[in-house]
C-alpha atoms as a PDB file:
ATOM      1  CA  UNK A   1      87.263 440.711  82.886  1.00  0.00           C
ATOM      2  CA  UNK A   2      84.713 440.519  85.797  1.00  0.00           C
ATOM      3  CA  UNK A   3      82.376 437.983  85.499  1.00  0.00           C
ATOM      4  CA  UNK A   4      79.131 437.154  87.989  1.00  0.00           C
ATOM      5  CA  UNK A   5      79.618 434.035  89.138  1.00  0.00           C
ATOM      6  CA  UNK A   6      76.164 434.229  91.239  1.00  0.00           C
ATOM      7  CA  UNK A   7      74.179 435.193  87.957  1.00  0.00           C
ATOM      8  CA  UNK A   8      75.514 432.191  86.259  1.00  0.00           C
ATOM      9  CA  UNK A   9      73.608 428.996  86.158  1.00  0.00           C
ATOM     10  CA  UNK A  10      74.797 425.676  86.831  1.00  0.00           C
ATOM     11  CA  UNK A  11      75.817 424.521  83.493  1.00  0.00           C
ATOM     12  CA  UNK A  12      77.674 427.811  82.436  1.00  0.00           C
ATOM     13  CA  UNK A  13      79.778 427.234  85.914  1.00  0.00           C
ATOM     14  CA  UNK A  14      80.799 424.067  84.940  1.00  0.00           C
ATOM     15  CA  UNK A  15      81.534 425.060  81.194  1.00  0.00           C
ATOM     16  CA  UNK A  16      83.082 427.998  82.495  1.00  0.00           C
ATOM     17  CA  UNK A  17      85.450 425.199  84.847  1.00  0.00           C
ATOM     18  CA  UNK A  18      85.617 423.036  81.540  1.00  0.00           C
ATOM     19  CA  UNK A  19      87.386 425.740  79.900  1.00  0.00           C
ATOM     20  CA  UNK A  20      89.341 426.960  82.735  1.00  0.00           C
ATOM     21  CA  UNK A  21      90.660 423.330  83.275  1.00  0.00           C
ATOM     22  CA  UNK A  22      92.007 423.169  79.346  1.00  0.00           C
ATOM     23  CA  UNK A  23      93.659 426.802  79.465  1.00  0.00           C
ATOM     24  CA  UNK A  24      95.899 425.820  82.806  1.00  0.00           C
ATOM     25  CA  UNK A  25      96.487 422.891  80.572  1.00  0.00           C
ATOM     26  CA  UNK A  26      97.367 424.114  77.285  1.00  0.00           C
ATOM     27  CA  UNK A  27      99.498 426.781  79.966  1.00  0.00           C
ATOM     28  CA  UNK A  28     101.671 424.011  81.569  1.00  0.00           C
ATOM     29  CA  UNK A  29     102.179 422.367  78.612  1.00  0.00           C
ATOM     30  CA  UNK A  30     103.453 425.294  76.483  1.00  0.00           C
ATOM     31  CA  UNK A  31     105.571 425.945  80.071  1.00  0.00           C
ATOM     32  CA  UNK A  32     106.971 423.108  80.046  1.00  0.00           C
ATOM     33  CA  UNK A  33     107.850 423.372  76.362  1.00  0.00           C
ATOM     34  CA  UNK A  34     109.788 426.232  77.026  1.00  0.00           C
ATOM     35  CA  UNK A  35     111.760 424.729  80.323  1.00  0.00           C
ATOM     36  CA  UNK A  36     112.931 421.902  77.995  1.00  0.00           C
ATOM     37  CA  UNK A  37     113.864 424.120  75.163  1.00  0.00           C
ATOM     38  CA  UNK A  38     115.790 426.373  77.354  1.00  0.00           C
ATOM     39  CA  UNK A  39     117.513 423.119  78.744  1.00  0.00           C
ATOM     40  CA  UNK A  40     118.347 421.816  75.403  1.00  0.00           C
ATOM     41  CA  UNK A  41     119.805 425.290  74.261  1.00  0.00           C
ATOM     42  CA  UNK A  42     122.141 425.145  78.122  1.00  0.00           C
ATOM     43  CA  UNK A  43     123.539 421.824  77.159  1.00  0.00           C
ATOM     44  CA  UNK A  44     124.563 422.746  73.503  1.00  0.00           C
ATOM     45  CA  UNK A  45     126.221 425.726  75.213  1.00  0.00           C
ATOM     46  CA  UNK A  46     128.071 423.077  77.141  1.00  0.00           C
ATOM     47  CA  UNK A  47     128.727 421.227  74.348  1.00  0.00           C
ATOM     48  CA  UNK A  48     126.622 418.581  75.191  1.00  0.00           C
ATOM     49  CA  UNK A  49     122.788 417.595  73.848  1.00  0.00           C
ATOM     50  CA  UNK A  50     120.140 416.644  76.951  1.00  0.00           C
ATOM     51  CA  UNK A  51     119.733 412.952  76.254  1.00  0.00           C
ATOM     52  CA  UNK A  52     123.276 412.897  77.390  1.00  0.00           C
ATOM     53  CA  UNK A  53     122.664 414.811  80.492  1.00  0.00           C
ATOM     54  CA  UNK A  54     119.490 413.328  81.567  1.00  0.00           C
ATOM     55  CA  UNK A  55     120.384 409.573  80.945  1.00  0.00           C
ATOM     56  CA  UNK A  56     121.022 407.878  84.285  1.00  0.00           C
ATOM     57  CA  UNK A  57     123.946 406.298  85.028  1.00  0.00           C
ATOM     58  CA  UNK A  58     125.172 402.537  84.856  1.00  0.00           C
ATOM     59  CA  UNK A  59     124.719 400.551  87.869  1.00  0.00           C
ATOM     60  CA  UNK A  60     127.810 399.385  89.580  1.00  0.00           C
ATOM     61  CA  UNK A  61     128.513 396.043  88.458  1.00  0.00           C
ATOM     62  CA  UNK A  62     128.416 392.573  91.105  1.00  0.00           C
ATOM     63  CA  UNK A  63     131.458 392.189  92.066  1.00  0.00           C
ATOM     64  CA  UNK A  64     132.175 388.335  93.375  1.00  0.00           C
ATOM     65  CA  UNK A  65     132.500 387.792  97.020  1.00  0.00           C
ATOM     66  CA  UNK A  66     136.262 386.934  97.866  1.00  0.00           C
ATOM     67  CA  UNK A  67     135.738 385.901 101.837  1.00  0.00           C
ATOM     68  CA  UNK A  68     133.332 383.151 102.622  1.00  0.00           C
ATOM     69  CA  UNK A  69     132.641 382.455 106.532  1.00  0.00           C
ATOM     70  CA  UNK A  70     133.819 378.832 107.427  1.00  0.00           C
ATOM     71  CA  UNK A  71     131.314 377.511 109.301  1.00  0.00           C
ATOM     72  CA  UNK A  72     128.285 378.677 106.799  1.00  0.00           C
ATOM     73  CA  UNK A  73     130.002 378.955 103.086  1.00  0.00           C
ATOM     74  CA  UNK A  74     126.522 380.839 102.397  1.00  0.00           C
ATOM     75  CA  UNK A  75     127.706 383.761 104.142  1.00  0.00           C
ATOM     76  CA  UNK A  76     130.174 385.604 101.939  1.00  0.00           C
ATOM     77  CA  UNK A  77     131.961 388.792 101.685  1.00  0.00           C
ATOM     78  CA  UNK A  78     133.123 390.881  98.959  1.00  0.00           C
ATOM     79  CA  UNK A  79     135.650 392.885 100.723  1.00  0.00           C
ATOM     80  CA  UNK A  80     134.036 395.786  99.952  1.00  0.00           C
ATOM     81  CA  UNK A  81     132.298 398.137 102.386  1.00  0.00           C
ATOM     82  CA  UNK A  82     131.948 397.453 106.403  1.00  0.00           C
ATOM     83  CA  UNK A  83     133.235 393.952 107.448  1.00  0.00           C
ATOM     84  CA  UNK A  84     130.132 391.458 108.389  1.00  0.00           C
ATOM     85  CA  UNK A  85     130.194 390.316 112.010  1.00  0.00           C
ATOM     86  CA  UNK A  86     131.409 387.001 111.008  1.00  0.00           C
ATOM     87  CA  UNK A  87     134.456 388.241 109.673  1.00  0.00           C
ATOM     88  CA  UNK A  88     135.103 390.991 112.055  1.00  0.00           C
ATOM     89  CA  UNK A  89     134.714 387.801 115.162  1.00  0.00           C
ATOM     90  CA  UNK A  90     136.903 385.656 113.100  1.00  0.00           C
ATOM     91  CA  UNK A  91     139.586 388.507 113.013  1.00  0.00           C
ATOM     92  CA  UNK A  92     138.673 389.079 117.075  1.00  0.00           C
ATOM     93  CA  UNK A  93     139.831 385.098 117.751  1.00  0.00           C
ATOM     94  CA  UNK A  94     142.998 385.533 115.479  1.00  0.00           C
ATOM     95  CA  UNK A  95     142.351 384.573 112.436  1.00  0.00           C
ATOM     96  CA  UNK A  96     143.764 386.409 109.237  1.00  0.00           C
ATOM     97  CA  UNK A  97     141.636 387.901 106.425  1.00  0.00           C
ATOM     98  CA  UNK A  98     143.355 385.564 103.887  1.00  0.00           C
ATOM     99  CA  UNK A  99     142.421 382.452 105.913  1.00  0.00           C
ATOM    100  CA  UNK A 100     138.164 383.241 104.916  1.00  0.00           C
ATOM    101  CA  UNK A 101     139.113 383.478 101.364  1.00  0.00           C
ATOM    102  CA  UNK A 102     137.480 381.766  98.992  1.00  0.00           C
END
């Protein structure tokens, strides 16, 4: 198909674009039809159907904070993860872990 663009007038360029612009639609659609298709058909292999793949996983839960700095209770600690500075300068002057706890 070889078509004159120079020939053409204004109107038949942008009709021509019009129709352009709804066949690389109607193309990624029906693409991405067939991506999800061939996904579903992977995951019954698997034993599995694709909501259950896809779904995103629970959130850890709060856990409550166990070690509480003395001289701001506000400041609190789970006991979980790197030690805040308070506790790690209340270990530094001798304290035990067990004396911050809540």
């Amino acid at each position: 198909m070889n078509i004159d663009l120079d020939a053409m007038s204004l109107k038949d360029l942008r009709d021509l674009r019009n129709k352009l612009d709804r066949a690389i639609s109607t193309f990624e659609d029906r693409r991405k039809r067939e991506a999800l298709a061939a996904a579903e058909t992977a995951a019954r292999e698997f034993g599995f159907n694709l909501a259950e793949l896809t779904t995103a996983k629970q959130a850890r839960s709060k856990v409550a904070p166990k070690y509480a700095n003395p001289q701001d209770p506000s400041l609190t600690w789970t006991g979980r993860g790197r030690k805040p500075r308070w506790v790690q300068e209340a270990l530094d002057t001798g304290k035990k872990l067990e004396e911050l706890e809540i």
